[in-house]
C-alpha atoms as a PDB file:
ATOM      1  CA  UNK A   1      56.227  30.912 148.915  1.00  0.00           C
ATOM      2  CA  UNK A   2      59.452  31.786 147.802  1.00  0.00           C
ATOM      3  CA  UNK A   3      60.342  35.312 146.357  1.00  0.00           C
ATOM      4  CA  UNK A   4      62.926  37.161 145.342  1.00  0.00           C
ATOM      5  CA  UNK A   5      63.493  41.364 145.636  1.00  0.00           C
ATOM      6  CA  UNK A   6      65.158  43.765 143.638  1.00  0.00           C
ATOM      7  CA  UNK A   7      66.062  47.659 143.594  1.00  0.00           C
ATOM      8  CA  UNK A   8      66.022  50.171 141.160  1.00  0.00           C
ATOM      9  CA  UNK A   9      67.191  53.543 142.619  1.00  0.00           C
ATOM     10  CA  UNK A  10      65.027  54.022 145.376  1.00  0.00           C
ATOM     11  CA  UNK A  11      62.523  51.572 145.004  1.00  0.00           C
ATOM     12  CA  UNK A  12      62.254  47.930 146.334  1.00  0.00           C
ATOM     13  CA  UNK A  13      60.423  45.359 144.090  1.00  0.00           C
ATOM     14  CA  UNK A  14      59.502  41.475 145.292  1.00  0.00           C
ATOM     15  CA  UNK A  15      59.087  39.482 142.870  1.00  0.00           C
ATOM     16  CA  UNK A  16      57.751  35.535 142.603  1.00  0.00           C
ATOM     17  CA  UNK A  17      60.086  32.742 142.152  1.00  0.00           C
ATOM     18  CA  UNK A  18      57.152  30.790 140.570  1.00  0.00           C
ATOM     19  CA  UNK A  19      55.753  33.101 137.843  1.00  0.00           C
ATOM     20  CA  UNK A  20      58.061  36.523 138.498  1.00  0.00           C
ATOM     21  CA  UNK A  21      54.791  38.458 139.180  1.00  0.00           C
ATOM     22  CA  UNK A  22      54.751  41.447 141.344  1.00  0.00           C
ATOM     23  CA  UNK A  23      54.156  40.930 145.104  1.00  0.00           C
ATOM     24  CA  UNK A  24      51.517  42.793 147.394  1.00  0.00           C
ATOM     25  CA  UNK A  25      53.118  42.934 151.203  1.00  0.00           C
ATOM     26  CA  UNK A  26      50.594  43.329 153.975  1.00  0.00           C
ATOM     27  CA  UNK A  27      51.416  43.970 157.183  1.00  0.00           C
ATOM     28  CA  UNK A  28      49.435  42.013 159.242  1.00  0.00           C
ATOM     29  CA  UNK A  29      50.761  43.235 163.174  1.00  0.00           C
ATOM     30  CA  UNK A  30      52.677  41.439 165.563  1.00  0.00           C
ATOM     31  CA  UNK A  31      52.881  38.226 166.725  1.00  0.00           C
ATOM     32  CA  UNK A  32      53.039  38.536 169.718  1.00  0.00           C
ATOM     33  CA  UNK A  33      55.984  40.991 169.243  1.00  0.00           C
ATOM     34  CA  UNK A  34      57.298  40.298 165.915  1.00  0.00           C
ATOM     35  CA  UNK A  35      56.228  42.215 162.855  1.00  0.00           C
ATOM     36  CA  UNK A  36      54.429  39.548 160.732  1.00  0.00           C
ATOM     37  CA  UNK A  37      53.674  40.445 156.959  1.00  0.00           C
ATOM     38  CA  UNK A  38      51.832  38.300 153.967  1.00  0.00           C
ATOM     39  CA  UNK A  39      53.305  38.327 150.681  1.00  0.00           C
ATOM     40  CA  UNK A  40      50.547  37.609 147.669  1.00  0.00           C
ATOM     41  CA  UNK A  41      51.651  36.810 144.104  1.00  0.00           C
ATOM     42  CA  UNK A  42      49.286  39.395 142.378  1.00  0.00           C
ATOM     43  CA  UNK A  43      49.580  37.147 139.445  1.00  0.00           C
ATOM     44  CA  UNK A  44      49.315  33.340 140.391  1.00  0.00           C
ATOM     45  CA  UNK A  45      47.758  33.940 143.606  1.00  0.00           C
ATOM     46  CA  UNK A  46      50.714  32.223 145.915  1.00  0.00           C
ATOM     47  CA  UNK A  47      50.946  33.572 149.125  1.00  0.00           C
ATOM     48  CA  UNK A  48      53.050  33.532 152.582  1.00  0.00           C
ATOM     49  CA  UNK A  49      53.474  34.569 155.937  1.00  0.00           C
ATOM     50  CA  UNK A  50      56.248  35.755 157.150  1.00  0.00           C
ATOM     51  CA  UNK A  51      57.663  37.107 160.421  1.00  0.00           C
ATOM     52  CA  UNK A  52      60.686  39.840 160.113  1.00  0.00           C
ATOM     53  CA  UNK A  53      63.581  39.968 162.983  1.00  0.00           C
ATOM     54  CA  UNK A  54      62.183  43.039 165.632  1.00  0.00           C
ATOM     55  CA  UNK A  55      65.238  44.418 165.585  1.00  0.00           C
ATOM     56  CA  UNK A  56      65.958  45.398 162.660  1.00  0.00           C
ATOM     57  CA  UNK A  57      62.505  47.505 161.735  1.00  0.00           C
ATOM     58  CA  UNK A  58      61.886  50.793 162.699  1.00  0.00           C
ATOM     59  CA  UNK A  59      58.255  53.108 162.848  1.00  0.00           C
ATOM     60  CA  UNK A  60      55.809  50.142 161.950  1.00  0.00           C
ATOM     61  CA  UNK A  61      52.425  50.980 163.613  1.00  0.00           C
ATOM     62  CA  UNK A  62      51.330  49.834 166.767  1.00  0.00           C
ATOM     63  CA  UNK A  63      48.840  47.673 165.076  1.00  0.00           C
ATOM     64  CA  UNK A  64      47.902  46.516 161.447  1.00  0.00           C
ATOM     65  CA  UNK A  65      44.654  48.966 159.941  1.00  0.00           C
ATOM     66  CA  UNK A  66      42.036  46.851 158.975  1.00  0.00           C
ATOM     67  CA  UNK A  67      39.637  48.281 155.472  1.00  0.00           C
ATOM     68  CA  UNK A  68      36.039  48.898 156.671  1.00  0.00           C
ATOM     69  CA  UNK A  69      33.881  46.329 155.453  1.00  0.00           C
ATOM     70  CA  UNK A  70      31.859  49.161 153.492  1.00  0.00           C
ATOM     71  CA  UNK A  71      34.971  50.173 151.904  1.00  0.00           C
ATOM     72  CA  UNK A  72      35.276  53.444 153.116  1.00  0.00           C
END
């Protein structure tokens, strides 16, 4: 998937190279050690996996929260 991102004051926007539809970012937890988020096109559907550089993020959980299968 590729992606761009943008910024209006304080805000940071992703945005699909395919279709320019907004992007959902999950973070997903570490692998092993690295923080590892997927990017989903809300609009076509295109998605990726990414891993981000350790060093350079700060207060990410310990773990990724799962949603309870009964949705509460």
């Amino acid at each position: 998937m590729k992606f761009t991102a943008e910024s209006s004051l304080d805000y940071m926007r992703f945005l699909c190279s395919e279709c320019g539809g907004d992007i959902a970012c999950t973070f997903e937890g570490y692998d092993p050690a690295v923080p590892r988020f997927t990017f989903t096109c809300g609009h076509c559907g295109v998605s990726g996996s990414y891993k981000m550089q350790f060093q350079l993020w700060h207060g990410l959980p310990p773990k990724a929260t799962r949603p309870r299968k009964d949705g509460k």
